[in-house]
PDB file of N, CA and C in Angstrom:
ATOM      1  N   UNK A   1      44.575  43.655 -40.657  1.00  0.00           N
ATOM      2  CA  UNK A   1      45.044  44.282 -41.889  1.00  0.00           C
ATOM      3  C   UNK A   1      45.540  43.215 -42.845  1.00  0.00           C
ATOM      4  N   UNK A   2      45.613  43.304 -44.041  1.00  0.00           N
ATOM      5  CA  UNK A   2      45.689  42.487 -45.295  1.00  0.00           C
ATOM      6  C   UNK A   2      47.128  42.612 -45.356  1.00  0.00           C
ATOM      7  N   UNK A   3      47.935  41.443 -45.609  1.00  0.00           N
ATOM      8  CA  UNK A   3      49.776  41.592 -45.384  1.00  0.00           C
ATOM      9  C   UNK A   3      50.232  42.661 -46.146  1.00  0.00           C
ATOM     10  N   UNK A   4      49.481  43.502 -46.787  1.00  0.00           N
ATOM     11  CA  UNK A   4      50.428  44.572 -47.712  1.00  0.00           C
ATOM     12  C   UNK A   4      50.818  45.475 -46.566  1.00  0.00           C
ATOM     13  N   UNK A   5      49.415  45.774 -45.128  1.00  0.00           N
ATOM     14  CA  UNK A   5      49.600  46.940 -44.460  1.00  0.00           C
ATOM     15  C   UNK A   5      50.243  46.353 -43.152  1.00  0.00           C
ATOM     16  N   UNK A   6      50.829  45.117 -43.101  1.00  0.00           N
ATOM     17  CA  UNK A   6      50.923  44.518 -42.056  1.00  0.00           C
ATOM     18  C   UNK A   6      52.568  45.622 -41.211  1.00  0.00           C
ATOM     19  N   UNK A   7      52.868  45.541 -42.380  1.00  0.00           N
ATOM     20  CA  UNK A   7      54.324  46.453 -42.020  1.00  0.00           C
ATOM     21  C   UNK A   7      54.190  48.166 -42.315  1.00  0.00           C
ATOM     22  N   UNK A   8      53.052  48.718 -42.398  1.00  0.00           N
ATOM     23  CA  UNK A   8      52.880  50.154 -42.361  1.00  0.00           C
ATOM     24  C   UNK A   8      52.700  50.478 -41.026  1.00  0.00           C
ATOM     25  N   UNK A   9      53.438  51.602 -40.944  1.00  0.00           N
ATOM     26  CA  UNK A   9      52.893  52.303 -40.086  1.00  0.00           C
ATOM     27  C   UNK A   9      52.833  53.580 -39.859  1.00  0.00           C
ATOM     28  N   UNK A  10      51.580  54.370 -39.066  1.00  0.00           N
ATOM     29  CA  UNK A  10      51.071  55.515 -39.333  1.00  0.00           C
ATOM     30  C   UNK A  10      51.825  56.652 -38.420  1.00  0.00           C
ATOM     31  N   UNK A  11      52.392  57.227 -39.278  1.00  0.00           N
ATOM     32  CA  UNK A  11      53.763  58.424 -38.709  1.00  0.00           C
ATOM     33  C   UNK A  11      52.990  59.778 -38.924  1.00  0.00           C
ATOM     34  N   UNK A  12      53.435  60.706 -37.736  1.00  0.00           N
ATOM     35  CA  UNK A  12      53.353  61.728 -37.988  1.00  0.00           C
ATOM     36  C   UNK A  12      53.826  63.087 -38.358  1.00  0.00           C
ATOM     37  N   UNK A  13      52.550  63.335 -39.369  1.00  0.00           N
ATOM     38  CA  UNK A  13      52.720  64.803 -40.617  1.00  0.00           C
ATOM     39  C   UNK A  13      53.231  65.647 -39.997  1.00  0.00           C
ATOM     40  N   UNK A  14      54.359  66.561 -40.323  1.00  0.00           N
ATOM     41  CA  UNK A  14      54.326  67.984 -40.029  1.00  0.00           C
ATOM     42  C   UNK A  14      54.354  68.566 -41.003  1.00  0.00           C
ATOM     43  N   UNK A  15      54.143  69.807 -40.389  1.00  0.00           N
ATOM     44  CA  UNK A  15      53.880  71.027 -41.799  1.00  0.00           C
ATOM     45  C   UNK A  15      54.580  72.215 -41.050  1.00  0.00           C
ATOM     46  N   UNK A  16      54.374  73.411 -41.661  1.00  0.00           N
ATOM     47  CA  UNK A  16      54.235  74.651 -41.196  1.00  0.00           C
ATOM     48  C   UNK A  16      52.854  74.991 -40.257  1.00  0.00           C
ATOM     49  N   UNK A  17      51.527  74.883 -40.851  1.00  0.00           N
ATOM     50  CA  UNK A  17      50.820  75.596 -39.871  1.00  0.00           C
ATOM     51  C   UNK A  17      50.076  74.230 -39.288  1.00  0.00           C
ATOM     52  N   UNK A  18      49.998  72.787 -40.013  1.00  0.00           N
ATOM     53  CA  UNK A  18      48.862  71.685 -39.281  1.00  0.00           C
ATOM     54  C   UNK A  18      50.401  70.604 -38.956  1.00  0.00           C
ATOM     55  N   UNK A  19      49.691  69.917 -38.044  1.00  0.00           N
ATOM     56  CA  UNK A  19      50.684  68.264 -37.507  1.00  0.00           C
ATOM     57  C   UNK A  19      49.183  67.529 -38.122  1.00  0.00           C
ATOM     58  N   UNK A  20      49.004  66.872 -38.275  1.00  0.00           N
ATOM     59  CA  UNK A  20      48.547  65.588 -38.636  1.00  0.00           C
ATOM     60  C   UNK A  20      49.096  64.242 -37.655  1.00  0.00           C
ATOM     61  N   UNK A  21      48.282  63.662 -36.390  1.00  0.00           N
ATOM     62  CA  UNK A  21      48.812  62.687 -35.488  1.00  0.00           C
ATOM     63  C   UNK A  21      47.558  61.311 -35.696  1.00  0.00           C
ATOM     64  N   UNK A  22      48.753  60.623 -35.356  1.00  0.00           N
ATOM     65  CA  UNK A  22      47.490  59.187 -35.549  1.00  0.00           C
ATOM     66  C   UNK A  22      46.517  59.508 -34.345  1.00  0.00           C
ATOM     67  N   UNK A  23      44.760  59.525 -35.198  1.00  0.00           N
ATOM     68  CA  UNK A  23      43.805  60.032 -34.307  1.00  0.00           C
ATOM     69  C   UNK A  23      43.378  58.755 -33.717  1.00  0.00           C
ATOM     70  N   UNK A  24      43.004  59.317 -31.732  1.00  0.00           N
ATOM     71  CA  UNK A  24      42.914  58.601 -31.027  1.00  0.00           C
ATOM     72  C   UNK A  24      41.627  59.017 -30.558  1.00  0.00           C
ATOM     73  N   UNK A  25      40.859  57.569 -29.373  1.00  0.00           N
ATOM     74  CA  UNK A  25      39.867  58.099 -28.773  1.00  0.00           C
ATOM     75  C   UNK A  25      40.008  59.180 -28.015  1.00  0.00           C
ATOM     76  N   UNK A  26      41.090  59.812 -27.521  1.00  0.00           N
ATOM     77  CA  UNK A  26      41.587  60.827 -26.307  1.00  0.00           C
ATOM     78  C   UNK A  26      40.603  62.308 -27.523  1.00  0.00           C
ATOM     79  N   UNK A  27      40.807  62.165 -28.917  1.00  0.00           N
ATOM     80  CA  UNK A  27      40.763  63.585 -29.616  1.00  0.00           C
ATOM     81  C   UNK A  27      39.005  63.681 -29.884  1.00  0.00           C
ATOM     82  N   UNK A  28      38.652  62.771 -29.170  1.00  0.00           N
ATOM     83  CA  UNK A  28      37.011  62.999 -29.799  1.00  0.00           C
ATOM     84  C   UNK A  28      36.284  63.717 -29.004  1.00  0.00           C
ATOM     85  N   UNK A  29      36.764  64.248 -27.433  1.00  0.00           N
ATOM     86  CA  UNK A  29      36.297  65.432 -26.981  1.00  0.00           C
ATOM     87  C   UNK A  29      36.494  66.684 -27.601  1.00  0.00           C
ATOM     88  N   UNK A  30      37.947  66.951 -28.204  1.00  0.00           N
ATOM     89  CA  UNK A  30      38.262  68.078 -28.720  1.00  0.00           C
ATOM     90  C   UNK A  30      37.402  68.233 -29.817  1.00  0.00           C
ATOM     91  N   UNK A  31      37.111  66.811 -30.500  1.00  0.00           N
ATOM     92  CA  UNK A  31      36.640  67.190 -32.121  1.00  0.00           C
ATOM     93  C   UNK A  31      34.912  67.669 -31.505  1.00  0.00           C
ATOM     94  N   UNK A  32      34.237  66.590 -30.945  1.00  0.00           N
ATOM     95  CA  UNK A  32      32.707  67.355 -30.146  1.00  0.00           C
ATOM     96  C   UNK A  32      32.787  68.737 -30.007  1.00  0.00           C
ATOM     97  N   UNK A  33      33.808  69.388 -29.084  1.00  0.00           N
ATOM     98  CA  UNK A  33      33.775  71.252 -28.973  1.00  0.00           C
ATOM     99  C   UNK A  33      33.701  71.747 -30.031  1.00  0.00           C
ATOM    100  N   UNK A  34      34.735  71.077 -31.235  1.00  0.00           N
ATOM    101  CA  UNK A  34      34.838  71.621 -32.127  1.00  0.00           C
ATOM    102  C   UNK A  34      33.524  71.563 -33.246  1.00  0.00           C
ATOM    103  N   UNK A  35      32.861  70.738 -33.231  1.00  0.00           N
ATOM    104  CA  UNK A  35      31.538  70.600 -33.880  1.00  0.00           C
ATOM    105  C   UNK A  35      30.482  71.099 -33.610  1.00  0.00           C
ATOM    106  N   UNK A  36      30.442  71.829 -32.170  1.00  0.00           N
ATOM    107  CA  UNK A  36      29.378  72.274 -31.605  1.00  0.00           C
ATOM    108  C   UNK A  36      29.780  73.817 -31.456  1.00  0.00           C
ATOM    109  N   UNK A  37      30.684  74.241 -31.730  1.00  0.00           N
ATOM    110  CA  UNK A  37      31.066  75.455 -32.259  1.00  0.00           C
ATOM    111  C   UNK A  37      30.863  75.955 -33.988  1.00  0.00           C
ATOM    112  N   UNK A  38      31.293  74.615 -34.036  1.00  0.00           N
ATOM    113  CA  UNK A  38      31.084  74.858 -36.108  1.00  0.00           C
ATOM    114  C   UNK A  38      30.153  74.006 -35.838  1.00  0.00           C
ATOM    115  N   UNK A  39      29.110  73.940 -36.317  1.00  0.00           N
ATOM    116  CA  UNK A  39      27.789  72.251 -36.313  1.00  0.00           C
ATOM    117  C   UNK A  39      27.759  72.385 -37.933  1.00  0.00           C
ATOM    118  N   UNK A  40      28.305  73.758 -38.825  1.00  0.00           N
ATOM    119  CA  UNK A  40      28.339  73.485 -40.391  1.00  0.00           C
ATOM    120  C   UNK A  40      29.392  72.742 -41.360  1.00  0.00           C
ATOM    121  N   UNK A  41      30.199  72.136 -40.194  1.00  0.00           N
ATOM    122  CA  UNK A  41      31.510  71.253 -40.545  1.00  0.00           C
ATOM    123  C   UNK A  41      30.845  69.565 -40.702  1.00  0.00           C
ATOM    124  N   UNK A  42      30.410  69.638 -39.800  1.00  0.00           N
ATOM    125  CA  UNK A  42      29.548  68.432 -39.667  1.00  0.00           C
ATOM    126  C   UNK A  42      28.048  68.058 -41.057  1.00  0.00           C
ATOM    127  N   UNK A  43      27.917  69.114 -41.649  1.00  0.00           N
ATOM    128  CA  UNK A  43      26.625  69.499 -42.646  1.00  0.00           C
ATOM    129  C   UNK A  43      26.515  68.187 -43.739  1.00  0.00           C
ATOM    130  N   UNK A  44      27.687  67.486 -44.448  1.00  0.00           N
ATOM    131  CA  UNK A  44      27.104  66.213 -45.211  1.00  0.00           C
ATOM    132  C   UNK A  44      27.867  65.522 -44.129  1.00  0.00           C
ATOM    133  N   UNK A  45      27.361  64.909 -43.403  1.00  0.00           N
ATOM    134  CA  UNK A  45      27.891  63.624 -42.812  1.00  0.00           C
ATOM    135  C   UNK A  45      26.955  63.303 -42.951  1.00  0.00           C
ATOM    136  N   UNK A  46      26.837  61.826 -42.780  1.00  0.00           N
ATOM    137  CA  UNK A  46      25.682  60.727 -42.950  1.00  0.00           C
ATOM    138  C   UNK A  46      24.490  60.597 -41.757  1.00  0.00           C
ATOM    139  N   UNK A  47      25.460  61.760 -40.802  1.00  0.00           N
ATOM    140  CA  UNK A  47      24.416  60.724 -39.298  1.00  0.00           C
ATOM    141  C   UNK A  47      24.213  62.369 -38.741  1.00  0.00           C
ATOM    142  N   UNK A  48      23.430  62.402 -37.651  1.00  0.00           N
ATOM    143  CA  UNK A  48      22.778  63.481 -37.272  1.00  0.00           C
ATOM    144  C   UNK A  48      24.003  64.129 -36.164  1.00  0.00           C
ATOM    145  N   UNK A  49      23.944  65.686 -36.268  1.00  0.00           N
ATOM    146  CA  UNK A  49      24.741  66.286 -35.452  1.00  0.00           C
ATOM    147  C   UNK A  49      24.804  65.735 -34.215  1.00  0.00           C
ATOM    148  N   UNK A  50      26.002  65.560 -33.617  1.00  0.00           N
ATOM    149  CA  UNK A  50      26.016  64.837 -32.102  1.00  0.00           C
ATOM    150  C   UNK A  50      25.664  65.710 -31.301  1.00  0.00           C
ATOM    151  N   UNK A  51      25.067  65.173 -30.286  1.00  0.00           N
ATOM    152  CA  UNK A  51      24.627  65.970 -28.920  1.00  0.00           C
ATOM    153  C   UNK A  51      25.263  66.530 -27.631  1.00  0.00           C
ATOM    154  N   UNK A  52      26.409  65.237 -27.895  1.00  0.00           N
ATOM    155  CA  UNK A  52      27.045  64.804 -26.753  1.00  0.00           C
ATOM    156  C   UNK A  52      28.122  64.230 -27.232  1.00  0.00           C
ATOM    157  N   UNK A  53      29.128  63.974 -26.171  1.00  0.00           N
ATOM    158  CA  UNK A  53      30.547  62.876 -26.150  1.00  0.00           C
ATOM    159  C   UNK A  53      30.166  61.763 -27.007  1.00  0.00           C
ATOM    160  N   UNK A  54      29.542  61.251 -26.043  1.00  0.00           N
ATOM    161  CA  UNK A  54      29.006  59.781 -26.802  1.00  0.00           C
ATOM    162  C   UNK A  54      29.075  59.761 -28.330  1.00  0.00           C
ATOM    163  N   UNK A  55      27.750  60.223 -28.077  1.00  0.00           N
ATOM    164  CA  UNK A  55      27.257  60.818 -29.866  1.00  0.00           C
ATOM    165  C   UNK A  55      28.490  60.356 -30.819  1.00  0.00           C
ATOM    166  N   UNK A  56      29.441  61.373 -30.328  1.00  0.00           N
ATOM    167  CA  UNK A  56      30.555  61.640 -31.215  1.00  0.00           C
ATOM    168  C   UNK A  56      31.777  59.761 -31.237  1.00  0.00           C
ATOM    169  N   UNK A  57      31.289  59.851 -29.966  1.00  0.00           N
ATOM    170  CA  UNK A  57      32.057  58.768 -29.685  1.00  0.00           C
ATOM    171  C   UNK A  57      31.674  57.486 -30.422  1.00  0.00           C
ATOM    172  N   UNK A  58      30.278  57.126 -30.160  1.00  0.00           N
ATOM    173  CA  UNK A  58      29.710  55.734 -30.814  1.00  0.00           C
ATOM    174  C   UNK A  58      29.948  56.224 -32.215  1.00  0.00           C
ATOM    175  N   UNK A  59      29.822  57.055 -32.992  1.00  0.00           N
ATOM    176  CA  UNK A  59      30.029  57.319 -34.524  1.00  0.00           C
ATOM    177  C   UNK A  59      31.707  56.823 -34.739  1.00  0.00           C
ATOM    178  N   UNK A  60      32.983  57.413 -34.169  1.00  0.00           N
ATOM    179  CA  UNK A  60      34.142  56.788 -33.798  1.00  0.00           C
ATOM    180  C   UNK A  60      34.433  55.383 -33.684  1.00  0.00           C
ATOM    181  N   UNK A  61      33.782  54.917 -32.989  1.00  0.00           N
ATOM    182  CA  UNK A  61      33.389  53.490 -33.095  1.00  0.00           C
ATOM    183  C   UNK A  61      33.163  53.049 -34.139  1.00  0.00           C
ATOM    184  N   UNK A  62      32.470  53.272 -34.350  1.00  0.00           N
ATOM    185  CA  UNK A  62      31.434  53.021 -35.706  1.00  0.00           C
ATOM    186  C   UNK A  62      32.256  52.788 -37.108  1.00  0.00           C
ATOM    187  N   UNK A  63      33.481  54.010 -37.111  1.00  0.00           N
ATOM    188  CA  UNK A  63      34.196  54.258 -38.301  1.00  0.00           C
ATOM    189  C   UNK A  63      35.252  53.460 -38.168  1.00  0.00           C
ATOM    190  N   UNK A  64      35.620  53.444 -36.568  1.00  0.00           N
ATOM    191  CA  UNK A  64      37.259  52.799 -36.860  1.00  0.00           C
ATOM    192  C   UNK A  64      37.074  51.311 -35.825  1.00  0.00           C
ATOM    193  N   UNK A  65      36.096  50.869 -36.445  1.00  0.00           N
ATOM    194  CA  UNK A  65      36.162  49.139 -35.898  1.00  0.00           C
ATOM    195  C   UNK A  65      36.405  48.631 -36.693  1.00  0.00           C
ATOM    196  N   UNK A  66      36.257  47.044 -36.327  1.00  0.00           N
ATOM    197  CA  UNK A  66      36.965  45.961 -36.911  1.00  0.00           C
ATOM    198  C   UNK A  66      36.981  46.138 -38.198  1.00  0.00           C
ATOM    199  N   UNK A  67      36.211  46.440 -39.177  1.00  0.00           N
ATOM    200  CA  UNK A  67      35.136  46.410 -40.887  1.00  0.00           C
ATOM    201  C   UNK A  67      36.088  47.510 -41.662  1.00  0.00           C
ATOM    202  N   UNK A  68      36.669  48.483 -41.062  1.00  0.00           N
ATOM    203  CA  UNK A  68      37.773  49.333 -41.246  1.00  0.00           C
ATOM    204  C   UNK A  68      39.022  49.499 -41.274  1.00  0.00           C
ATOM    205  N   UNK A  69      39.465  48.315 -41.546  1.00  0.00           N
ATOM    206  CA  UNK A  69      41.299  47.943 -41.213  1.00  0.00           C
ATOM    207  C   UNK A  69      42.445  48.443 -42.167  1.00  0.00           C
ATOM    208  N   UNK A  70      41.407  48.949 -43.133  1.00  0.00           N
ATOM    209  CA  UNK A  70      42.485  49.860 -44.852  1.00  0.00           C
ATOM    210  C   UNK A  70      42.548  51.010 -44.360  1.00  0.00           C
ATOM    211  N   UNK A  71      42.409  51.322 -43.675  1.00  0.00           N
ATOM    212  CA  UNK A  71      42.900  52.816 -43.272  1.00  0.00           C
ATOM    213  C   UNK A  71      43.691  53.492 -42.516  1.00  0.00           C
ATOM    214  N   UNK A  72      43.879  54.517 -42.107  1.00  0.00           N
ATOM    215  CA  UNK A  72      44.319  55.665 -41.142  1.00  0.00           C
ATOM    216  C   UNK A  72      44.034  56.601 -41.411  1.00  0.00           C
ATOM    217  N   UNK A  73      43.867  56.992 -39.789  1.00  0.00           N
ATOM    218  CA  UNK A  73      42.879  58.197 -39.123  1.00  0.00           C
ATOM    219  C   UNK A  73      43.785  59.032 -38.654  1.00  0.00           C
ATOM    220  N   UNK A  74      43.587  60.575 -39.037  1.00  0.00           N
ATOM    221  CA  UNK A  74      44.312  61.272 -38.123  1.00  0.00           C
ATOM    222  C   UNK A  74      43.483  62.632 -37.562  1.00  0.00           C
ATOM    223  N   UNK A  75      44.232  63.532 -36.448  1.00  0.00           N
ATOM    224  CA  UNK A  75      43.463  64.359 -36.083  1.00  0.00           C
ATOM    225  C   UNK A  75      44.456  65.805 -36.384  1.00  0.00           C
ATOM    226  N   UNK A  76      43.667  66.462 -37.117  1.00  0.00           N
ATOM    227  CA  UNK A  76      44.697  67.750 -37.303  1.00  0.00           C
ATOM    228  C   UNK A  76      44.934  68.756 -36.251  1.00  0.00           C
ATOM    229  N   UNK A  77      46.048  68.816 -36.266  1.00  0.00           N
ATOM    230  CA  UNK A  77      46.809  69.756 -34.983  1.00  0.00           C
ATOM    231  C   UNK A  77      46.962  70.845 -35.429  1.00  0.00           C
ATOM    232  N   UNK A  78      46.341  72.244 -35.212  1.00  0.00           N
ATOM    233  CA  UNK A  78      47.354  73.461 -35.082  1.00  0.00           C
ATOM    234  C   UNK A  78      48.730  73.204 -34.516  1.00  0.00           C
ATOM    235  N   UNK A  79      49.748  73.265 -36.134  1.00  0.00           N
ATOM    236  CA  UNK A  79      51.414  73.625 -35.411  1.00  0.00           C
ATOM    237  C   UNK A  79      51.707  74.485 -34.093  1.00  0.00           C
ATOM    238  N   UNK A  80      51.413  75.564 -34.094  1.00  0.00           N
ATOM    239  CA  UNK A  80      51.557  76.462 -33.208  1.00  0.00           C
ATOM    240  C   UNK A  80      50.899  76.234 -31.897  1.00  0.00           C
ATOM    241  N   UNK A  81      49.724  76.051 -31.498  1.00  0.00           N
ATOM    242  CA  UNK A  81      49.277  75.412 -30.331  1.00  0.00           C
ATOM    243  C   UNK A  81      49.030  74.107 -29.844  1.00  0.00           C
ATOM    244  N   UNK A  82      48.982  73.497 -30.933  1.00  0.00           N
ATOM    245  CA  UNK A  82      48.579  71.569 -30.821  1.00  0.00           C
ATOM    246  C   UNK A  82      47.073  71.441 -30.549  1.00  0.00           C
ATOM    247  N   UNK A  83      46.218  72.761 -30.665  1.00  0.00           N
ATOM    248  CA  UNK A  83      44.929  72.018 -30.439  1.00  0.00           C
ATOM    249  C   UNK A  83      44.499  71.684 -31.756  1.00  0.00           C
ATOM    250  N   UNK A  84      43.100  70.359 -31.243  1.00  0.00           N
ATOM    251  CA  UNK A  84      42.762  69.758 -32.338  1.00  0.00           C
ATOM    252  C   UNK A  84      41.653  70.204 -33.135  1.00  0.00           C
ATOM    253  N   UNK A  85      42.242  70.753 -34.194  1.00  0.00           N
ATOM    254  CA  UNK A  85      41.375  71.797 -34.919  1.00  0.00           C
ATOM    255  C   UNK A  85      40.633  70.681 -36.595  1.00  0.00           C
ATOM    256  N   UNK A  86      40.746  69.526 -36.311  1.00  0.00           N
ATOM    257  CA  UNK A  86      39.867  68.412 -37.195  1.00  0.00           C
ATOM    258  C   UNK A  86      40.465  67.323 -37.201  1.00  0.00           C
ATOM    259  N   UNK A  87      39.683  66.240 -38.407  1.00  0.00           N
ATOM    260  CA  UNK A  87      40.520  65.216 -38.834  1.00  0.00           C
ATOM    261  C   UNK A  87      40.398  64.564 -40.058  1.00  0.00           C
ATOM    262  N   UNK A  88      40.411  63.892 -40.680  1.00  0.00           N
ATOM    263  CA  UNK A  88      40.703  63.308 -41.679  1.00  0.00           C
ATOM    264  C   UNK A  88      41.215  62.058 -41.802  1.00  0.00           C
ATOM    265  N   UNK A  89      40.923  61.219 -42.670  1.00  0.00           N
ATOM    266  CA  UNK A  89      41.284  59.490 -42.728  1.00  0.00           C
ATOM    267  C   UNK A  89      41.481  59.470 -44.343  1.00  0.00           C
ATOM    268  N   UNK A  90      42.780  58.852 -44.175  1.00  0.00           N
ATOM    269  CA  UNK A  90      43.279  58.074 -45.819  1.00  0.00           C
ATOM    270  C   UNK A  90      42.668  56.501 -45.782  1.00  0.00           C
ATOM    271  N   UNK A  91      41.817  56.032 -46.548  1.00  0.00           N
ATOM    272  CA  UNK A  91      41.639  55.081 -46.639  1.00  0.00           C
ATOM    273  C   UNK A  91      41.654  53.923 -48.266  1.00  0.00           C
ATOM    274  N   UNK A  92      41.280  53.327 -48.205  1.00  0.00           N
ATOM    275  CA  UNK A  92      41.354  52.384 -49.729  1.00  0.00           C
ATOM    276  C   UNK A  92      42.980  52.411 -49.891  1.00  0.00           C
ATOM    277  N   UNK A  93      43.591  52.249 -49.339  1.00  0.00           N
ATOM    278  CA  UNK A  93      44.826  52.426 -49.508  1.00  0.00           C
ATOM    279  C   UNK A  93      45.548  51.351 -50.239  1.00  0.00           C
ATOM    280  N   UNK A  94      46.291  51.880 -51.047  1.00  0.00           N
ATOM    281  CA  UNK A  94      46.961  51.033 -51.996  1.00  0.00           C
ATOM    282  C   UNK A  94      48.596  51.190 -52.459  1.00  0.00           C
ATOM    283  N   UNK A  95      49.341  50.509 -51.968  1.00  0.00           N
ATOM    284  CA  UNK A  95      50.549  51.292 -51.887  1.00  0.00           C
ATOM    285  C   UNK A  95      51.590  50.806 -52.751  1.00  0.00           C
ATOM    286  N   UNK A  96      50.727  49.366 -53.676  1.00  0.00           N
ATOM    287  CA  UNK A  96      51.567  48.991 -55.129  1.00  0.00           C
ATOM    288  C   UNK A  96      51.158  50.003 -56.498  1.00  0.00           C
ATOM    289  N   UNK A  97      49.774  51.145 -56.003  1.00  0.00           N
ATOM    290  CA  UNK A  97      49.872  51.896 -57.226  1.00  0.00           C
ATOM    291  C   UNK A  97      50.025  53.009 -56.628  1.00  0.00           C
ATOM    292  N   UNK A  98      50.607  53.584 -55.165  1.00  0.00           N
ATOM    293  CA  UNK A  98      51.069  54.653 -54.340  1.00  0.00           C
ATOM    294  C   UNK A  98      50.036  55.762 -54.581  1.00  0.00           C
ATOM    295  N   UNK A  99      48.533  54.917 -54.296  1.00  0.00           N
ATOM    296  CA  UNK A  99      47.615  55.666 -53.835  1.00  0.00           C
ATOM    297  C   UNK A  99      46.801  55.164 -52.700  1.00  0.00           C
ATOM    298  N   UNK A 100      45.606  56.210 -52.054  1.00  0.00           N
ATOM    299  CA  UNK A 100      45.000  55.930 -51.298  1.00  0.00           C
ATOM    300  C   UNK A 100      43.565  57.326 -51.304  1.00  0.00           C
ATOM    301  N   UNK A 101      42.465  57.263 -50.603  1.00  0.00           N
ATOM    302  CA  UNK A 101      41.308  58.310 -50.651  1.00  0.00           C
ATOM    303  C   UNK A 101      41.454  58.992 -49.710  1.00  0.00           C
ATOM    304  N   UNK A 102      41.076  59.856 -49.579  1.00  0.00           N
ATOM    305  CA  UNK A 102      41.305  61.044 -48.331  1.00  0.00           C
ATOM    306  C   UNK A 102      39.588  61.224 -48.112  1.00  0.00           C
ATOM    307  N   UNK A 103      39.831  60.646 -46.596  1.00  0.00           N
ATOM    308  CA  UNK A 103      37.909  61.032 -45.967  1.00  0.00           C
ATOM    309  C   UNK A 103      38.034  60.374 -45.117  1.00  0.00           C
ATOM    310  N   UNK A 104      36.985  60.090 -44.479  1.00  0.00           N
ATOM    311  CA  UNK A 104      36.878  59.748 -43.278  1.00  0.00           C
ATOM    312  C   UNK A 104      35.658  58.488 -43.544  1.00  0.00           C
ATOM    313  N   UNK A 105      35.757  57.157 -44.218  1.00  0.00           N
ATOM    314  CA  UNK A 105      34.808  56.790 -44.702  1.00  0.00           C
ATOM    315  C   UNK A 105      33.860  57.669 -45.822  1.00  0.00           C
ATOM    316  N   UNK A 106      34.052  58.483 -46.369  1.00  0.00           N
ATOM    317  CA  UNK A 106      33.994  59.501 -47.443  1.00  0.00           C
ATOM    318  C   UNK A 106      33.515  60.671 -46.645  1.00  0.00           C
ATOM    319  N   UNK A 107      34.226  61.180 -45.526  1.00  0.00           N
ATOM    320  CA  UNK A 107      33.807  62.063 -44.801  1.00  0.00           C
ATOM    321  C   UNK A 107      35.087  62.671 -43.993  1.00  0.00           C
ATOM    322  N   UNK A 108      35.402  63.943 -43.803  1.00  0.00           N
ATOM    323  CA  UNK A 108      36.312  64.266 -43.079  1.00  0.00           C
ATOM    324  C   UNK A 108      35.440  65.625 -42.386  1.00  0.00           C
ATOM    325  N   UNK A 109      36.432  66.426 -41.166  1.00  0.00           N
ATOM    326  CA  UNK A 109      35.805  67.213 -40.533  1.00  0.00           C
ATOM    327  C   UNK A 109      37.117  68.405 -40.292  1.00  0.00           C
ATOM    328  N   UNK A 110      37.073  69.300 -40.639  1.00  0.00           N
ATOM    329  CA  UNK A 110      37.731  70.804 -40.531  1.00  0.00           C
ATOM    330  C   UNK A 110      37.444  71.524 -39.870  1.00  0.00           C
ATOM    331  N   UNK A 111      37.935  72.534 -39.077  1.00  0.00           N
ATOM    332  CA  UNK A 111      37.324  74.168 -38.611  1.00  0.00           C
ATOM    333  C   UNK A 111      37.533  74.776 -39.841  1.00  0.00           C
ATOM    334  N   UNK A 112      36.756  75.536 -39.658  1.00  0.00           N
ATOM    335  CA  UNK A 112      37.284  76.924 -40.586  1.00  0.00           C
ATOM    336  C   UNK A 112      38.246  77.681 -40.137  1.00  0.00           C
ATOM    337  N   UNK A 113      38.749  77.618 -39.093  1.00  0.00           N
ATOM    338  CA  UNK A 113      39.933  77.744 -39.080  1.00  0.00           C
ATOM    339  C   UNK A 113      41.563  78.211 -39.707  1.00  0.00           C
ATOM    340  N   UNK A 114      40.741  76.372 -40.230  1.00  0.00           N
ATOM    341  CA  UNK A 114      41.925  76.292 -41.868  1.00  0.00           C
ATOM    342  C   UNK A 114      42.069  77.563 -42.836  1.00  0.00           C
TER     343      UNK A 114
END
């Protein structure tokens, strides 16, 4: 990370009905169920519906390696149960003009749920 983010760190959201937690590899099974239940959540992403763990997993990879260090990732929690019902990434982050982009590499993932 570039010394502006050297001293950030990624805390977690609460709300009333979502938590927002720093997203980990542990949530990319939940998010797979969840895509293969909704596969229309997944509809503009860049890369082809996953098949599998993996799938989901090497794309994970993919987003939050080395080439990706302006950001944070999180996975949205239902308040009420804690399952992981999506996620979302703030990235381009800029915190001398107290902004940043909301996506996931310009991509985020929801249930309908929401």
């Amino acid at each position: 990370r570039s010394k502006c983010y050297q001293s950030w760190t990624t805390p977690v959201l609460k709300g009333t009905r979502v938590h927002l937690a720093p997203q980990t590899k542990e949530h990319v099974e939940a998010l797979f169920e969840l895509v293969q239940r909704e596969p229309s959540i997944f509809r503009y992403f860049p890369s082809r519906l996953p098949t599998c763990v993996g799938d989901l997993q090497a794309l994970y990879d993919r987003m939050h390696g080395a080439n990706n260090s302006n950001g944070y990732s999180y996975a949205v929690l239902d308040a009420h149960t804690g399952k992981v019902i999506g996620c979302y990434s703030l990235i381009d982050l800029q915190p001398h003009n107290e902004s940043a982009e909301i996506g996931m590499k310009d991509h985020f993932i929801l249930s309908i749920a929401l």
